[in-house]
PDB file of N, CA and C in Angstrom:
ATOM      1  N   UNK A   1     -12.480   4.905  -5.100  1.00  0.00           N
ATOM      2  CA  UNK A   1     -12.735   6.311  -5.239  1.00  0.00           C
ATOM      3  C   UNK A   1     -13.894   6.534  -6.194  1.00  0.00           C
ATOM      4  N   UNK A   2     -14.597   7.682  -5.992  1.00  0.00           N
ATOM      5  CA  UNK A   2     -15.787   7.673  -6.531  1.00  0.00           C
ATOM      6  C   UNK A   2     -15.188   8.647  -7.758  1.00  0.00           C
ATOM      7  N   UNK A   3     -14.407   9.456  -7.873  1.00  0.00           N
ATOM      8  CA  UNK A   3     -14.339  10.362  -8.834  1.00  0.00           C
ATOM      9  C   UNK A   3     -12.782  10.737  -8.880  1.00  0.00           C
ATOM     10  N   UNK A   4     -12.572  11.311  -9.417  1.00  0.00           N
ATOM     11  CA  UNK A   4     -10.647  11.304  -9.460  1.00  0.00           C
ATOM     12  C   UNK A   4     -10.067  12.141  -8.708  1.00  0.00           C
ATOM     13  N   UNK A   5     -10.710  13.302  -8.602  1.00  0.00           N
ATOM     14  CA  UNK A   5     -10.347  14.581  -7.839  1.00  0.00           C
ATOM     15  C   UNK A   5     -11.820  15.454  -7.750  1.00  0.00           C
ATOM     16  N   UNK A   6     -11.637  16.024  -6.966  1.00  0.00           N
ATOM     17  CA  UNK A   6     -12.760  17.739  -6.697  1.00  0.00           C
ATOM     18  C   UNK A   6     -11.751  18.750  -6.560  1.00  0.00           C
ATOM     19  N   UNK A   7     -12.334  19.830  -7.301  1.00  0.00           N
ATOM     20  CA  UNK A   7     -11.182  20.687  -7.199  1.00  0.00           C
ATOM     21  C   UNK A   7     -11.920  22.015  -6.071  1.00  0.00           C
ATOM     22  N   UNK A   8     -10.928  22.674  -5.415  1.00  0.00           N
ATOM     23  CA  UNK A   8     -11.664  23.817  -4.761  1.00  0.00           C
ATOM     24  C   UNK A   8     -10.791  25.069  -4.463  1.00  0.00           C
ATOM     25  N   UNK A   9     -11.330  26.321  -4.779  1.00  0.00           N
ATOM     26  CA  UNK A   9     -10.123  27.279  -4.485  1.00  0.00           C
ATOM     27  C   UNK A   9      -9.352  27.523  -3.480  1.00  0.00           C
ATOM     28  N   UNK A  10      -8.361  28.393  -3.166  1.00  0.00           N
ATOM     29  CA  UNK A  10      -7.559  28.606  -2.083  1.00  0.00           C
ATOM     30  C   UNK A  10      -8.401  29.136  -0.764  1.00  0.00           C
ATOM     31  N   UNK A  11      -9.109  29.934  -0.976  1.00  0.00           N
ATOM     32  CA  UNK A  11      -9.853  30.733  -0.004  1.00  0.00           C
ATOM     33  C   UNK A  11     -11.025  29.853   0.395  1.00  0.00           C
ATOM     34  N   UNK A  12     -11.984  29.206   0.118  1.00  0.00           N
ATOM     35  CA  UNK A  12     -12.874  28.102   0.054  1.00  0.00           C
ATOM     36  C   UNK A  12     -12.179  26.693   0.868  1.00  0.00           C
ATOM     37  N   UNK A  13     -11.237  26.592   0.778  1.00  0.00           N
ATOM     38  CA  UNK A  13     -10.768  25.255   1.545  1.00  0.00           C
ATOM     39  C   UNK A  13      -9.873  26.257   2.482  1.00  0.00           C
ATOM     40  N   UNK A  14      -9.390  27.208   2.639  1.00  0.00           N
ATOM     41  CA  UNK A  14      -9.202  27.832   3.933  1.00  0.00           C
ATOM     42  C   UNK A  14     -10.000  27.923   5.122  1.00  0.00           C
ATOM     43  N   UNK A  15     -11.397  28.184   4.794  1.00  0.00           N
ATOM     44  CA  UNK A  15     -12.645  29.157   5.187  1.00  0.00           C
ATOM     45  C   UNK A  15     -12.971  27.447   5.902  1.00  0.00           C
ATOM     46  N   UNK A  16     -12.667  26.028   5.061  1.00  0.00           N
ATOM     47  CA  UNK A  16     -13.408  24.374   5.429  1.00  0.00           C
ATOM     48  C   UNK A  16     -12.637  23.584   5.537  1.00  0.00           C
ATOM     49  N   UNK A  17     -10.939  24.510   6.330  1.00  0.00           N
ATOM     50  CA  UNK A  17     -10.367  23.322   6.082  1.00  0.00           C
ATOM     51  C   UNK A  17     -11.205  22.001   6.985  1.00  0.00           C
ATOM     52  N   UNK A  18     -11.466  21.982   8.401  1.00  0.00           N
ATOM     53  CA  UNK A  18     -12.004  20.739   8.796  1.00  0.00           C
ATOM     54  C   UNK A  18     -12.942  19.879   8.141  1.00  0.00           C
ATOM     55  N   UNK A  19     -13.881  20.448   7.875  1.00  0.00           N
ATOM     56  CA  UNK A  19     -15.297  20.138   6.933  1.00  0.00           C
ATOM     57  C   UNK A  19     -13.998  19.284   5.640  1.00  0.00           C
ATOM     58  N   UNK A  20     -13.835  19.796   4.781  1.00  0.00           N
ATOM     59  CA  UNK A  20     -12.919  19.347   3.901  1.00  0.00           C
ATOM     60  C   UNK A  20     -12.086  18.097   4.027  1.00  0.00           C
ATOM     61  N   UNK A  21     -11.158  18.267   5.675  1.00  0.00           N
ATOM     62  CA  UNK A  21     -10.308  17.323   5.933  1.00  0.00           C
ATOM     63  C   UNK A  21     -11.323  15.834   5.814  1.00  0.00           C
ATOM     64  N   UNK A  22     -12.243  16.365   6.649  1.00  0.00           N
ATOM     65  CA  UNK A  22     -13.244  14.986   7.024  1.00  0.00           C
ATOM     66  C   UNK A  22     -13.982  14.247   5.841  1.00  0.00           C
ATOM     67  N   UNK A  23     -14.311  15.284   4.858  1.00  0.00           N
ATOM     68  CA  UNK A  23     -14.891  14.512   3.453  1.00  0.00           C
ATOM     69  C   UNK A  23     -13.652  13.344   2.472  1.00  0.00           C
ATOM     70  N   UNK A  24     -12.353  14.059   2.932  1.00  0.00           N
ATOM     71  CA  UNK A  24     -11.517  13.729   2.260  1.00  0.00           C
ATOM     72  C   UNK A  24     -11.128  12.394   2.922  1.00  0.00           C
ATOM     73  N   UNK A  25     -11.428  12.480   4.440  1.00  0.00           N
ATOM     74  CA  UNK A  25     -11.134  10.807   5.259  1.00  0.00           C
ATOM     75  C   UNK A  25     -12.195   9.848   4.362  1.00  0.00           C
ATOM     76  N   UNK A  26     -13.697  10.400   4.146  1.00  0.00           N
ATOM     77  CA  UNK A  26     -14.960   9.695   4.048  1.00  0.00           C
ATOM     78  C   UNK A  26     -14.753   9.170   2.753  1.00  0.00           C
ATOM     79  N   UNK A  27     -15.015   9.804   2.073  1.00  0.00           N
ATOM     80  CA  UNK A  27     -14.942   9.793   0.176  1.00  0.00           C
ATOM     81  C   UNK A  27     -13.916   9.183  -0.004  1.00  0.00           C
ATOM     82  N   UNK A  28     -12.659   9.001   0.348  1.00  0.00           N
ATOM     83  CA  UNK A  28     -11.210   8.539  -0.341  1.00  0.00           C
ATOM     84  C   UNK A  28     -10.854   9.164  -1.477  1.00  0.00           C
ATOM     85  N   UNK A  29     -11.572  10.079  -1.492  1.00  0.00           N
ATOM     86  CA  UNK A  29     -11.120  11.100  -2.755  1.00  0.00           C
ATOM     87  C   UNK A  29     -10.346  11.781  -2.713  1.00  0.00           C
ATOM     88  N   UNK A  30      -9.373  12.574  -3.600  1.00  0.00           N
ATOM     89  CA  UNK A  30      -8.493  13.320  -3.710  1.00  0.00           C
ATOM     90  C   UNK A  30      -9.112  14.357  -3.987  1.00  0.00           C
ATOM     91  N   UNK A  31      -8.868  15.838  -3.377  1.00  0.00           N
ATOM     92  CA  UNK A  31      -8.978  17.397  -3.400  1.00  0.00           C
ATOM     93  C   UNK A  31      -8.029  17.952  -3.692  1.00  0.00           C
ATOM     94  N   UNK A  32      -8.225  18.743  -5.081  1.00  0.00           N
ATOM     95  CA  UNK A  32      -6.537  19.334  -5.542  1.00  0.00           C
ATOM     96  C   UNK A  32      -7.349  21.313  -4.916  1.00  0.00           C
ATOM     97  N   UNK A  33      -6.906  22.032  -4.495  1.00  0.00           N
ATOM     98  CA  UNK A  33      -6.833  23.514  -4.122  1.00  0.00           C
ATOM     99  C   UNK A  33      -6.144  23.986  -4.897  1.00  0.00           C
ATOM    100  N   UNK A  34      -7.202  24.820  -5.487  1.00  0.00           N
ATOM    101  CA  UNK A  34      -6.111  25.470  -6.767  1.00  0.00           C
ATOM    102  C   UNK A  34      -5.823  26.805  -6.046  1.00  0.00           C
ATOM    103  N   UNK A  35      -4.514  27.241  -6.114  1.00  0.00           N
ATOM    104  CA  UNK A  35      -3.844  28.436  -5.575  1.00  0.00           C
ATOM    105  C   UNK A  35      -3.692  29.692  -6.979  1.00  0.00           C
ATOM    106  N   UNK A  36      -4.098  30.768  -6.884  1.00  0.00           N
ATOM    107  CA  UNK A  36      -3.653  31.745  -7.724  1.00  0.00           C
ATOM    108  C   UNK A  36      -2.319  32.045  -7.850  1.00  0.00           C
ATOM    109  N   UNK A  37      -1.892  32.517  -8.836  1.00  0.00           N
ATOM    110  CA  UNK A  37      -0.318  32.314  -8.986  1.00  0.00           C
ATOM    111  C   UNK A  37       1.000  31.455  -8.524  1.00  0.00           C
ATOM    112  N   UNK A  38      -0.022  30.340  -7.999  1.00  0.00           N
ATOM    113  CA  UNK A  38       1.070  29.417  -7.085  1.00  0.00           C
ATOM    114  C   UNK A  38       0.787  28.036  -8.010  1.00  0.00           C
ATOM    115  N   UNK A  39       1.512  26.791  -7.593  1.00  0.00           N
ATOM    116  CA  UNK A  39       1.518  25.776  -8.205  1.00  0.00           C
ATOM    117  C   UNK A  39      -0.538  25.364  -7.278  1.00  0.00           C
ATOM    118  N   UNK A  40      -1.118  24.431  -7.699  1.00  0.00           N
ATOM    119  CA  UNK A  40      -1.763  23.755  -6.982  1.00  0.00           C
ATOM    120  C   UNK A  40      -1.269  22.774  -5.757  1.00  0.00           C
ATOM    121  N   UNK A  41      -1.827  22.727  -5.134  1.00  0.00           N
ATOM    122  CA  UNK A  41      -2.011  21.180  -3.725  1.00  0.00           C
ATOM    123  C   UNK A  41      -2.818  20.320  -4.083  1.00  0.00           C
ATOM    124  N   UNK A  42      -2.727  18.893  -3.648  1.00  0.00           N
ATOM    125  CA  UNK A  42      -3.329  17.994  -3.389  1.00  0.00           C
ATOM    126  C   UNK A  42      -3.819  17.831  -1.974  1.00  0.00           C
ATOM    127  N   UNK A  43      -4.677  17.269  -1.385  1.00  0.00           N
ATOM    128  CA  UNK A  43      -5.493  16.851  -0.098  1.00  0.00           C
ATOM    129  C   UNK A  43      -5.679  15.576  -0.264  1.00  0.00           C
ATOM    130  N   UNK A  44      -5.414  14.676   0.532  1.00  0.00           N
ATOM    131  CA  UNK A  44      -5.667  13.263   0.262  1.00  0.00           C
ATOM    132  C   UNK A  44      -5.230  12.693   1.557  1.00  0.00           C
ATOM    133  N   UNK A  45      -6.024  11.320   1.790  1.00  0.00           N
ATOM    134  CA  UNK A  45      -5.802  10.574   2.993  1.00  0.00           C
ATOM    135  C   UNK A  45      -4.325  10.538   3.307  1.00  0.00           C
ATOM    136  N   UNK A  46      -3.855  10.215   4.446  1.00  0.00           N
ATOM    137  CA  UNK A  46      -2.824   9.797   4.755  1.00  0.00           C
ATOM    138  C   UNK A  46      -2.311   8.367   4.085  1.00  0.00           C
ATOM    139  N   UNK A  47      -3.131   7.488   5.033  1.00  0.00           N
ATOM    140  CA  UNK A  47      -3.332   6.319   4.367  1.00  0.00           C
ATOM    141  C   UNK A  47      -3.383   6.100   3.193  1.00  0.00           C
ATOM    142  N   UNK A  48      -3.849   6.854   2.006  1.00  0.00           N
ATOM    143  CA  UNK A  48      -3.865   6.505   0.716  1.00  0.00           C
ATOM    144  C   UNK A  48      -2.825   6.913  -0.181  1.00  0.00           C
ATOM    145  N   UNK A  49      -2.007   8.241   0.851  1.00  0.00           N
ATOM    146  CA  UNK A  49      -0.744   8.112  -0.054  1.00  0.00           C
ATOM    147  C   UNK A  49      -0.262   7.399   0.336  1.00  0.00           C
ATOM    148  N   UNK A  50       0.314   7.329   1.638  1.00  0.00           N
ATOM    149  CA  UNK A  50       1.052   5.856   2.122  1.00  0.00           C
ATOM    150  C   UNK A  50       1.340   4.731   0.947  1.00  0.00           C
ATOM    151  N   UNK A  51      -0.204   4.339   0.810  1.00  0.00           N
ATOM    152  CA  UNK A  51      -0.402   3.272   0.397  1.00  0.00           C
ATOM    153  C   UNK A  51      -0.278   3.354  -1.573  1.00  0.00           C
ATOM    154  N   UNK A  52      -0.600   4.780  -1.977  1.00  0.00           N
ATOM    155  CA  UNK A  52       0.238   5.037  -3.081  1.00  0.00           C
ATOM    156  C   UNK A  52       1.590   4.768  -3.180  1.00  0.00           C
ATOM    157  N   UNK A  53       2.162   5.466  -2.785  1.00  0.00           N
ATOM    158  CA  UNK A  53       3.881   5.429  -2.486  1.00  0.00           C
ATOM    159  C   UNK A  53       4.030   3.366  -2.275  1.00  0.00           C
ATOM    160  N   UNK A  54       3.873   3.356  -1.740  1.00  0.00           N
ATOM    161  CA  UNK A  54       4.303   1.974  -0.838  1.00  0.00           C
ATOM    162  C   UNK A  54       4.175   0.807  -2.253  1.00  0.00           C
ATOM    163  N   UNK A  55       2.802   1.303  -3.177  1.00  0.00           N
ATOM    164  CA  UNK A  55       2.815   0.596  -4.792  1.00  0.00           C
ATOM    165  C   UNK A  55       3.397   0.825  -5.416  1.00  0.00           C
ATOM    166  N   UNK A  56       4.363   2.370  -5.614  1.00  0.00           N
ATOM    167  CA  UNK A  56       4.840   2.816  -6.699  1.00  0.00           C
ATOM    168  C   UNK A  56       6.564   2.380  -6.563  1.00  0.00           C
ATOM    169  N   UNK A  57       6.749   2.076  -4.983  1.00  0.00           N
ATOM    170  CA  UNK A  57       8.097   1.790  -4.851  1.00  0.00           C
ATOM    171  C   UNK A  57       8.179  -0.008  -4.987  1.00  0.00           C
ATOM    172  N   UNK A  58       7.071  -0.733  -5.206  1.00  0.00           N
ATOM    173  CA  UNK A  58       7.321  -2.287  -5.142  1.00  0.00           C
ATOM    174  C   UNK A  58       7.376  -2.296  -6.595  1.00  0.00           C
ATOM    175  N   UNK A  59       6.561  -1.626  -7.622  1.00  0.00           N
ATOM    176  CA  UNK A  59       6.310  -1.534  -8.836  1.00  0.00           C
ATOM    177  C   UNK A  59       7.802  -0.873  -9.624  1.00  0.00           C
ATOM    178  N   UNK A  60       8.549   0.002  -8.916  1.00  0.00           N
ATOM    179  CA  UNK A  60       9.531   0.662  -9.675  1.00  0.00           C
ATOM    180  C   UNK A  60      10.728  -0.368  -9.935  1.00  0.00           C
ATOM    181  N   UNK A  61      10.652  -1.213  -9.379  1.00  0.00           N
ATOM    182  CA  UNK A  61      11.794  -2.917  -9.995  1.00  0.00           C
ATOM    183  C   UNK A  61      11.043  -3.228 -11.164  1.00  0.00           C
ATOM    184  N   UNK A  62      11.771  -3.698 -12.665  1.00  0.00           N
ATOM    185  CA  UNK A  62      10.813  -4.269 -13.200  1.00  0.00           C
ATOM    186  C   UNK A  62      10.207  -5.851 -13.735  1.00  0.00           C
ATOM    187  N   UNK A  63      12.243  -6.467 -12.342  1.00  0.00           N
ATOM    188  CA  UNK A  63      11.243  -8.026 -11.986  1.00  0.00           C
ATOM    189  C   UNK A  63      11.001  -8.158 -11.101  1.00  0.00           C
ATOM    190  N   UNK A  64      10.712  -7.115 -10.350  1.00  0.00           N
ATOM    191  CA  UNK A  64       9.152  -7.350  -8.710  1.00  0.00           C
ATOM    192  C   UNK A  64       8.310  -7.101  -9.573  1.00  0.00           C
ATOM    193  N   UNK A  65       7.977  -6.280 -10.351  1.00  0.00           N
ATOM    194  CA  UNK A  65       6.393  -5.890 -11.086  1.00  0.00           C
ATOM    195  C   UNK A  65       5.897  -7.045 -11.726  1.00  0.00           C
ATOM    196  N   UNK A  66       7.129  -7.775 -12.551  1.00  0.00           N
ATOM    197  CA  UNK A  66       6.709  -8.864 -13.461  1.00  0.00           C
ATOM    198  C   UNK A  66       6.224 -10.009 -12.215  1.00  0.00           C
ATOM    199  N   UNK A  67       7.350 -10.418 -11.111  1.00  0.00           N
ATOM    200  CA  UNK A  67       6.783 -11.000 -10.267  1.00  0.00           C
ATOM    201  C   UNK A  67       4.577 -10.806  -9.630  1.00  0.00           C
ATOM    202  N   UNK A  68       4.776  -9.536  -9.223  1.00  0.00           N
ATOM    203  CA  UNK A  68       3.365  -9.328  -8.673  1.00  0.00           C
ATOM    204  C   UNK A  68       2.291  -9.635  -9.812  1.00  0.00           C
ATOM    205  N   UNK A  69       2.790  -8.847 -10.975  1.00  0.00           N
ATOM    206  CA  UNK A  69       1.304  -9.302 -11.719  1.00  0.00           C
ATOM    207  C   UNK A  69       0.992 -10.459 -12.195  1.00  0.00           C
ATOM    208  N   UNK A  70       2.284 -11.597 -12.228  1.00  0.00           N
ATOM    209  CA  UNK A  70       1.893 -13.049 -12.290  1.00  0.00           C
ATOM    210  C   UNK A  70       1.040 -12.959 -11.067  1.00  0.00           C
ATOM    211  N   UNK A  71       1.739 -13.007  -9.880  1.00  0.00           N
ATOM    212  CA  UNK A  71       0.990 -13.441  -8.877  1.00  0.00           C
ATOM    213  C   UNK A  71      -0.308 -12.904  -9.147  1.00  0.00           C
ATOM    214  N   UNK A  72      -0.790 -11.629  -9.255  1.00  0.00           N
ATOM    215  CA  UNK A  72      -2.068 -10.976  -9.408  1.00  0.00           C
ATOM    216  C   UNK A  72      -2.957 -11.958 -10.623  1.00  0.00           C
ATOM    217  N   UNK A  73      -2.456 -12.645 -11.525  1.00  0.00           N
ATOM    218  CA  UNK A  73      -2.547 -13.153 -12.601  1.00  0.00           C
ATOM    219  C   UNK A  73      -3.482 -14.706 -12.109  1.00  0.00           C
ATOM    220  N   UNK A  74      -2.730 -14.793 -11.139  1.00  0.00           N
ATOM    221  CA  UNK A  74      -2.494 -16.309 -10.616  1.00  0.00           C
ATOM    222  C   UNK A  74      -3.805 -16.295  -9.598  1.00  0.00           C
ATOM    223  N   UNK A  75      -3.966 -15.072  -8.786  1.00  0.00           N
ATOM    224  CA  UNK A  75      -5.051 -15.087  -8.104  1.00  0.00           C
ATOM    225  C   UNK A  75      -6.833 -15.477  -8.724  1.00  0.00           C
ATOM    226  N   UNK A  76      -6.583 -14.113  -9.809  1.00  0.00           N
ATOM    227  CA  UNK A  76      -7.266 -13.783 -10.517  1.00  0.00           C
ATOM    228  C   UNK A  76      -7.931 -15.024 -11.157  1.00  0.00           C
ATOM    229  N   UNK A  77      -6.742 -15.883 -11.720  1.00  0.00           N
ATOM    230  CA  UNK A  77      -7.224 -17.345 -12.149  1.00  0.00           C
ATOM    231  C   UNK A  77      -8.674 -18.466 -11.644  1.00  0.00           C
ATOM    232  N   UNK A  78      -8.750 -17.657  -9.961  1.00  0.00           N
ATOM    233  CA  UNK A  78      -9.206 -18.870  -9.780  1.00  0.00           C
ATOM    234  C   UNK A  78      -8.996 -20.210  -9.287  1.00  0.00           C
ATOM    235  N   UNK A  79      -7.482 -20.342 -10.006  1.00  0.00           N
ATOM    236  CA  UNK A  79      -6.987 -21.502  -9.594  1.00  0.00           C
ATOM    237  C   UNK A  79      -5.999 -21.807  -8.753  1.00  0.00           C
ATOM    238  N   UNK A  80      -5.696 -20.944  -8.046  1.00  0.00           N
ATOM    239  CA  UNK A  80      -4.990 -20.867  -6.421  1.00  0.00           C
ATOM    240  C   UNK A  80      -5.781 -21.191  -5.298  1.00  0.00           C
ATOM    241  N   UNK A  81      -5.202 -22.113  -4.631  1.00  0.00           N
ATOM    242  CA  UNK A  81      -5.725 -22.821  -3.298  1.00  0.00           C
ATOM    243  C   UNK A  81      -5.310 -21.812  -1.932  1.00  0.00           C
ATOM    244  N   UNK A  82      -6.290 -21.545  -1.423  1.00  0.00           N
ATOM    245  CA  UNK A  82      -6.148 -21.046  -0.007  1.00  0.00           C
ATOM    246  C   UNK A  82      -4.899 -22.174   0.400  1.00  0.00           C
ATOM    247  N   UNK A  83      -3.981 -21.770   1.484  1.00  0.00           N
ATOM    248  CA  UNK A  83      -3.046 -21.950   2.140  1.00  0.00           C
ATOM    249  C   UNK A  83      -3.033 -21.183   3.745  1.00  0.00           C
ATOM    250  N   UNK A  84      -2.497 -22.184   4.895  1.00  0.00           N
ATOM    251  CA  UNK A  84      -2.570 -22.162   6.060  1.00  0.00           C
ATOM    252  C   UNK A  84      -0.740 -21.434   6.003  1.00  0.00           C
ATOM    253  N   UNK A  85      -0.292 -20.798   7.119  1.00  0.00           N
ATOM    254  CA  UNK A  85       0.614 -20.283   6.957  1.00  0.00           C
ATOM    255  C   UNK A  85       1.559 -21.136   7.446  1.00  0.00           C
ATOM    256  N   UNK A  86       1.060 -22.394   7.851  1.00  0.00           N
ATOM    257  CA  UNK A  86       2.104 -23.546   8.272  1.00  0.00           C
ATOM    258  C   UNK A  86       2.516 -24.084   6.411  1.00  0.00           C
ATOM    259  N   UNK A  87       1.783 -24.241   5.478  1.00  0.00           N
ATOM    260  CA  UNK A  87       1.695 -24.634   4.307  1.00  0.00           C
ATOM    261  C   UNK A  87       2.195 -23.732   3.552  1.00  0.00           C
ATOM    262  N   UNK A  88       2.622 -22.432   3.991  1.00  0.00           N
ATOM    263  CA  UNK A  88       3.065 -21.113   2.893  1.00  0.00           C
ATOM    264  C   UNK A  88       4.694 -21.576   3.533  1.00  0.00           C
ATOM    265  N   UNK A  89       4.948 -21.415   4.838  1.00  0.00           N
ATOM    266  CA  UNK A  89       6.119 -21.458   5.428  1.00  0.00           C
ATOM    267  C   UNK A  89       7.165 -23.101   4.564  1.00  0.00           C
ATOM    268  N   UNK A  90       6.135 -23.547   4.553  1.00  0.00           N
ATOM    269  CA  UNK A  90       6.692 -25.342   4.039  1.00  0.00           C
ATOM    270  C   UNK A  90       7.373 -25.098   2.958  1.00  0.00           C
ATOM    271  N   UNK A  91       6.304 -24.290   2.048  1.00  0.00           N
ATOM    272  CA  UNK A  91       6.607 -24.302   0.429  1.00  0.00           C
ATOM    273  C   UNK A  91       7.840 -23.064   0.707  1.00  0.00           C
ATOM    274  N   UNK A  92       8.001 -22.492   0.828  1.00  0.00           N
ATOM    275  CA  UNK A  92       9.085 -21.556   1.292  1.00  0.00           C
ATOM    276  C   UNK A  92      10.229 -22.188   1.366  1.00  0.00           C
ATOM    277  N   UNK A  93      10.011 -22.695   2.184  1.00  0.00           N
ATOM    278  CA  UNK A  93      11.517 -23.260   2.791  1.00  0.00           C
ATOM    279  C   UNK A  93      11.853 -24.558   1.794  1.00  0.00           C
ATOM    280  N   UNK A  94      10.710 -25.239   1.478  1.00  0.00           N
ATOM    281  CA  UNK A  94      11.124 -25.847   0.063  1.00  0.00           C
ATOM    282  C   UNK A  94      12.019 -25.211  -1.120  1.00  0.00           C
ATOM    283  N   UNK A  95      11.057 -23.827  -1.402  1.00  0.00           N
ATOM    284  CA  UNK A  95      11.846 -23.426  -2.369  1.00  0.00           C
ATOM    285  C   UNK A  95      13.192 -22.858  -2.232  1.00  0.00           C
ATOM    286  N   UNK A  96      13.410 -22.564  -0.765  1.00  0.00           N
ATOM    287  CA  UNK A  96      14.857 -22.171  -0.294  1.00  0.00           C
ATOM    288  C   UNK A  96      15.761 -23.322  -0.754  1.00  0.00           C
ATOM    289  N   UNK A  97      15.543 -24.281  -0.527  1.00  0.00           N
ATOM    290  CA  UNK A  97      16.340 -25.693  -0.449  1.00  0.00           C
ATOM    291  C   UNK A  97      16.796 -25.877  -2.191  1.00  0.00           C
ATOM    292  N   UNK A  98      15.700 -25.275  -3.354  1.00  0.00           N
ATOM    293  CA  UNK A  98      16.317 -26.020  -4.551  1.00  0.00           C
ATOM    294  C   UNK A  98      17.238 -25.193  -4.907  1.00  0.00           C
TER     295      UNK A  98
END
């Protein structure tokens, strides 16, 4: 994302919603519509909440989180070997066995 949000009034993203929808596919940016006397909206990809949500529910355990950011840790290293999925399946079922 290039910027965190754009904000735009109620009447202004009425007048664009398409124009709007389509910047919001392009940019991956989030558009909050600020409403007068109402709470605000957000505008945002499908896909990117999806894919919000889908982090916030693997992350809300807090030994899956500890799990991932080793792994993220482990990537990051450098020192992880590419693996064939005949070689992921092996070690798997290895580790099933101890």
């Amino acid at each position: 994302m290039s910027k965190i949000c754009q904000k735009i009034n109620y009447a202004k993203a009425q007048a664009n919603l398409d124009e709007l929808c389509n910047e919001v596919i392009l940019s991956r940016d989030v558009v909050i519509i600020e409403r007068e006397g109402s709470e605000n909206v957000a505008l945002i990809a499908a896909d990117e909440l999806i894919s919000m949500k889908e982090t916030l529910y693997l992350l809300s355990s807090p030994d899956n989180a500890v799990r991932l950011f080793a792994a993220l840790e482990e990537v990051e290293s450098g020192e992880l070997q590419p693996q064939t999925l005949e070689e992921l399946l092996e070690e798997l079922e290895n580790d099933e066995e101890d």
